[in-house]
PDB file of N, CA and C in Angstrom:
ATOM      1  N   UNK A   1     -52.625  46.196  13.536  1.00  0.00           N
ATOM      2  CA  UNK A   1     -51.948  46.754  14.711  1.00  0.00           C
ATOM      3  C   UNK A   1     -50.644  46.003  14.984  1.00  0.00           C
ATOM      4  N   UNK A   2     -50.669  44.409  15.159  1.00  0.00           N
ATOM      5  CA  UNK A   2     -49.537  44.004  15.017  1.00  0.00           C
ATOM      6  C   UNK A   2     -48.645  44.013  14.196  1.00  0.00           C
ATOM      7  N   UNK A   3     -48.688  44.451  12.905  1.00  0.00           N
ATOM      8  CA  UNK A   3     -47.903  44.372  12.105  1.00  0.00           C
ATOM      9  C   UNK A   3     -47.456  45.614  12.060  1.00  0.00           C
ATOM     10  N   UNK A   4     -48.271  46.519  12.664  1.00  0.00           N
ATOM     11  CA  UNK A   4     -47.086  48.245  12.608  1.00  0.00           C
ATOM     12  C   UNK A   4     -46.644  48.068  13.786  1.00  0.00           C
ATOM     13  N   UNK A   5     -46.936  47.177  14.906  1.00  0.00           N
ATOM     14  CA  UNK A   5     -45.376  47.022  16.085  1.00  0.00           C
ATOM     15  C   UNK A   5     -44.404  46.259  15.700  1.00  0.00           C
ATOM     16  N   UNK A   6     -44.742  45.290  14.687  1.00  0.00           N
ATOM     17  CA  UNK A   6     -43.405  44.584  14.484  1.00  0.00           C
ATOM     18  C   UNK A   6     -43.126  45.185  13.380  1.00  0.00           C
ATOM     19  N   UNK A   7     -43.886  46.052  12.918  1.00  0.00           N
ATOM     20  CA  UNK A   7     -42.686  46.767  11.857  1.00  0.00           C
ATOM     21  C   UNK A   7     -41.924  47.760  12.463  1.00  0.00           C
ATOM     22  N   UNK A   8     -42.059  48.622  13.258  1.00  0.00           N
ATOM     23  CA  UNK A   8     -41.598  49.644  14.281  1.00  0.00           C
ATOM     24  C   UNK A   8     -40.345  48.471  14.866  1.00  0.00           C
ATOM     25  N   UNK A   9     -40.681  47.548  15.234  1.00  0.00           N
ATOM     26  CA  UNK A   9     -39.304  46.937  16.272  1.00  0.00           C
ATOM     27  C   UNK A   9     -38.321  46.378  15.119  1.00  0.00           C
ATOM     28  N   UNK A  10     -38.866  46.220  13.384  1.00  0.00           N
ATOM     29  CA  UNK A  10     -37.645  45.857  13.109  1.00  0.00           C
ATOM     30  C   UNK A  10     -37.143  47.238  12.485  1.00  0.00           C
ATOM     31  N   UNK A  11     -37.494  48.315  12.436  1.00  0.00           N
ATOM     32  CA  UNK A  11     -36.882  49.745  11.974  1.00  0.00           C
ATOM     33  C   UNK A  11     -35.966  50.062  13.131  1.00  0.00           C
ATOM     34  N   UNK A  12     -36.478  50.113  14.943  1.00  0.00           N
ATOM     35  CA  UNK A  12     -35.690  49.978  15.596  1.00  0.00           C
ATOM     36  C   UNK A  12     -34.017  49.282  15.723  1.00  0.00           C
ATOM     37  N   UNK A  13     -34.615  47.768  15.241  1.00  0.00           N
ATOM     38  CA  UNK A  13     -33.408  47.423  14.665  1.00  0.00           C
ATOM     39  C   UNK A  13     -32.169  47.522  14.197  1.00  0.00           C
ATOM     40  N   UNK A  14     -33.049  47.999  12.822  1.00  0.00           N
ATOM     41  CA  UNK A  14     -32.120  48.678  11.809  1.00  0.00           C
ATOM     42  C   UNK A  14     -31.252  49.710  12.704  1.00  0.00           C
ATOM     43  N   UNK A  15     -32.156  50.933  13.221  1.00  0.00           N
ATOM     44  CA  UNK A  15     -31.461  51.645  13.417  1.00  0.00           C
ATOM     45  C   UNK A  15     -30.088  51.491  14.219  1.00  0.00           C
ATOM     46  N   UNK A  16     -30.135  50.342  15.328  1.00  0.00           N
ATOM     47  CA  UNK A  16     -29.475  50.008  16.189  1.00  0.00           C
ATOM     48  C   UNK A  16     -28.203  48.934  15.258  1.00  0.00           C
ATOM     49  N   UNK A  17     -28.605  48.364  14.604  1.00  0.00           N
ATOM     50  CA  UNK A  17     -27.442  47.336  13.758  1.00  0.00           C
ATOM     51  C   UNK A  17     -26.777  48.753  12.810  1.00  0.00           C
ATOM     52  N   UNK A  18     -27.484  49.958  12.462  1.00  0.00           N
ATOM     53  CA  UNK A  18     -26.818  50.665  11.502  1.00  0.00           C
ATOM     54  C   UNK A  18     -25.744  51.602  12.567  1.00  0.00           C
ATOM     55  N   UNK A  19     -26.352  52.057  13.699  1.00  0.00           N
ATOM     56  CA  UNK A  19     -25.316  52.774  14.503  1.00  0.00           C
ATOM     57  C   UNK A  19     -23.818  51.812  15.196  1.00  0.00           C
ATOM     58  N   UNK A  20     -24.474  50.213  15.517  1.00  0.00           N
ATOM     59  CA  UNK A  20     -23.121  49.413  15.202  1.00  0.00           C
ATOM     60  C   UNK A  20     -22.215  49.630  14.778  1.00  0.00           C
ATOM     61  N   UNK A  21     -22.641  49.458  13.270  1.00  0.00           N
ATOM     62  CA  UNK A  21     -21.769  49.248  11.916  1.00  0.00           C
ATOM     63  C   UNK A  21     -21.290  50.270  12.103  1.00  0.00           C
ATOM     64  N   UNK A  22     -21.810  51.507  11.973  1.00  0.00           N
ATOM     65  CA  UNK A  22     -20.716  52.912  11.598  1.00  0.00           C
ATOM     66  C   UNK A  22     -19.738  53.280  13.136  1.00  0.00           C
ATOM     67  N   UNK A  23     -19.698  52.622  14.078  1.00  0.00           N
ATOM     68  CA  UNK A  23     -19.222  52.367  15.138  1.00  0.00           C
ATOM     69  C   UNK A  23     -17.665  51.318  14.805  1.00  0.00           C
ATOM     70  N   UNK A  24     -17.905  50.118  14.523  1.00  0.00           N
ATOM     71  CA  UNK A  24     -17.031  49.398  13.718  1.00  0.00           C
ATOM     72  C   UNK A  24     -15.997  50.153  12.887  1.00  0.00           C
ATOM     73  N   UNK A  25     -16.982  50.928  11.806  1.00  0.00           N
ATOM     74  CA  UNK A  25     -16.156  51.584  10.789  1.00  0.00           C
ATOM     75  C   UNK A  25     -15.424  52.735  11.284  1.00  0.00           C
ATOM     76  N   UNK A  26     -15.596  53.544  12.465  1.00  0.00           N
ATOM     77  CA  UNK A  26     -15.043  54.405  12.929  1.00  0.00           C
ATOM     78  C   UNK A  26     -13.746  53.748  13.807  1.00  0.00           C
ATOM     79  N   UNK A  27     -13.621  52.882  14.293  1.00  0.00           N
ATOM     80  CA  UNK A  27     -12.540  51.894  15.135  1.00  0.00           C
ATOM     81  C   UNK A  27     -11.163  51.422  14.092  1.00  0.00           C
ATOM     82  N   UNK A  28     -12.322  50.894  12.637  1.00  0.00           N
ATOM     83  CA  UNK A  28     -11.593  50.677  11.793  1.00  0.00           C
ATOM     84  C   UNK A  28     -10.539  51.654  11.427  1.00  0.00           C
ATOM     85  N   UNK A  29     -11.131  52.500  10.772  1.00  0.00           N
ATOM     86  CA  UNK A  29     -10.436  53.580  10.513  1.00  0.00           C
ATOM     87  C   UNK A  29      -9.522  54.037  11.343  1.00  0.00           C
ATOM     88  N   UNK A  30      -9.819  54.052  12.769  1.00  0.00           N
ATOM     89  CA  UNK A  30      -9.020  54.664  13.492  1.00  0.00           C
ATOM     90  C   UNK A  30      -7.357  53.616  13.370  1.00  0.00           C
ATOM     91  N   UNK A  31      -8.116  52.753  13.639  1.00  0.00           N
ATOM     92  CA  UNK A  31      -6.949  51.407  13.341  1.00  0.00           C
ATOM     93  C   UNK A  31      -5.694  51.525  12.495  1.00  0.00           C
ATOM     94  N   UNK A  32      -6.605  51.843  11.069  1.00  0.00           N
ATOM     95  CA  UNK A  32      -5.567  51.724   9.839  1.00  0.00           C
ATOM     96  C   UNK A  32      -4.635  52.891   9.958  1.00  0.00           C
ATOM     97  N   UNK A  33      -5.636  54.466  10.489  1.00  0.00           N
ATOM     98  CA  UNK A  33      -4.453  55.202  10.558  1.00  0.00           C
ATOM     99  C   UNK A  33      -3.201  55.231  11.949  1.00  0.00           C
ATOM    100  N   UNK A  34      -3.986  54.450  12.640  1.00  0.00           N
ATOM    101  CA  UNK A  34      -2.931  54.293  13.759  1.00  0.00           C
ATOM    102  C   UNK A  34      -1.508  53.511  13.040  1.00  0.00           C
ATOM    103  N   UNK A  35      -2.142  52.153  12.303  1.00  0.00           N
ATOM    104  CA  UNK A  35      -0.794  51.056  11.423  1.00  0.00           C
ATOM    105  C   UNK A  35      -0.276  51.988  10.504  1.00  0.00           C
ATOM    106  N   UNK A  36      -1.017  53.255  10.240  1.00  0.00           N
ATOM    107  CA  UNK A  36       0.353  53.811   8.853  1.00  0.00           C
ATOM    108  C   UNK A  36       1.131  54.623   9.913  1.00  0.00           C
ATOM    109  N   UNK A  37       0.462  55.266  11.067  1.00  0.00           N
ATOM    110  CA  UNK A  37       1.575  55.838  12.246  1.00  0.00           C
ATOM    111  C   UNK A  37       2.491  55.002  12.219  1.00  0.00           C
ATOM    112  N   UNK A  38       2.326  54.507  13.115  1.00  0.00           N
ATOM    113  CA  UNK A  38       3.667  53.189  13.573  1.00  0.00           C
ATOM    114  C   UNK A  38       4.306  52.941  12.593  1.00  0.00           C
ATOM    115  N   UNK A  39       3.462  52.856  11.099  1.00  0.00           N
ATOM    116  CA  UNK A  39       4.561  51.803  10.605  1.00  0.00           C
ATOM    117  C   UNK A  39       5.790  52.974   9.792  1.00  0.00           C
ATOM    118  N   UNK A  40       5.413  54.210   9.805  1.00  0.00           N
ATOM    119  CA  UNK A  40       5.955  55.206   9.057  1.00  0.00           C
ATOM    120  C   UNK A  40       7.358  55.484  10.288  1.00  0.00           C
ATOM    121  N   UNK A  41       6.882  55.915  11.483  1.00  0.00           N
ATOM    122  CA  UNK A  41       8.151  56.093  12.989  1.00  0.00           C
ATOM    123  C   UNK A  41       8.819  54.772  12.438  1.00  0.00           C
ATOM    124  N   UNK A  42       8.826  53.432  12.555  1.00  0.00           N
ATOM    125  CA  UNK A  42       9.326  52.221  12.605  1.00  0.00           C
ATOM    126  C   UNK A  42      10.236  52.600  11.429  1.00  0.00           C
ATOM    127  N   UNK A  43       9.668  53.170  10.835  1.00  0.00           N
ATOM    128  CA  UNK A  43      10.663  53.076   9.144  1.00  0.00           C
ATOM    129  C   UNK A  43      11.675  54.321   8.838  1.00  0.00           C
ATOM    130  N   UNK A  44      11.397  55.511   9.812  1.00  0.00           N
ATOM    131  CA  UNK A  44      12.039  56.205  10.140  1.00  0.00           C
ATOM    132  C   UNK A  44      13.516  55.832  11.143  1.00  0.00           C
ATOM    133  N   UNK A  45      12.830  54.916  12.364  1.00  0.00           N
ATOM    134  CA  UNK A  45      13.726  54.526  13.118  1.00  0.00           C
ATOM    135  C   UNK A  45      14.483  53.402  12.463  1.00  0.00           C
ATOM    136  N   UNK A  46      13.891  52.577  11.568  1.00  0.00           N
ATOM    137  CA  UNK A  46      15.093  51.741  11.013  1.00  0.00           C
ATOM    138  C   UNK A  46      16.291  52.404  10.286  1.00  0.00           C
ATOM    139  N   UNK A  47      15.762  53.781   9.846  1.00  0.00           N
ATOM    140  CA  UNK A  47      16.777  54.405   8.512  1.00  0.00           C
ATOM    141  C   UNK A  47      17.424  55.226   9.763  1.00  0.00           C
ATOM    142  N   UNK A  48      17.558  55.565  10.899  1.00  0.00           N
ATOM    143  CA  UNK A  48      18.184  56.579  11.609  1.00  0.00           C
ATOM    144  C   UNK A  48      19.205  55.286  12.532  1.00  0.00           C
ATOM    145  N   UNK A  49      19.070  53.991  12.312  1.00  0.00           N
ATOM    146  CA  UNK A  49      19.714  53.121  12.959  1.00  0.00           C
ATOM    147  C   UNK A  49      21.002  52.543  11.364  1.00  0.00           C
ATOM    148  N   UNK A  50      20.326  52.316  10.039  1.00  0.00           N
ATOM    149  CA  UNK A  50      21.021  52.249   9.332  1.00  0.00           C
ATOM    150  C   UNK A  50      21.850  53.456   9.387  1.00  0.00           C
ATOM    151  N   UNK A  51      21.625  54.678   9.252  1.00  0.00           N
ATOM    152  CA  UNK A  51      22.679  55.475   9.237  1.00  0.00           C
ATOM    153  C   UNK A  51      24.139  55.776  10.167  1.00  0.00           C
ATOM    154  N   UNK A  52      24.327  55.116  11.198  1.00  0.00           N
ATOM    155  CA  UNK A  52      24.626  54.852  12.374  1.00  0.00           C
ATOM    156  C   UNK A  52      25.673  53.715  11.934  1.00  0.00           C
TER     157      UNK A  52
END
């Protein structure tokens, strides 16, 4: 009996450290495409200031 509650609380676990992680990875992502935004405008606005 104890050992199918503590197996149940570490599947709980899991589940909870796995919805984390893909939480993380969704931030991430959001991240990187936010830095190729910016960094693409930035590189636009440098070449519309060189032209000038």
């Amino acid at each position: 009996m104890l050992k199918a509650v503590h197996r149940a609380y570490l599947h709980f676990l899991l589940g909870r450290y796995m919805r984390e992680l893909h939480v993380l990875a969704v931030q991430r992502a959001n991240d990187a495409l936010a830095e190729q935004l910016l960094t693409r405008e930035a590189e636009q606005v440098r070449a519309r200031l060189q032209m000038l």
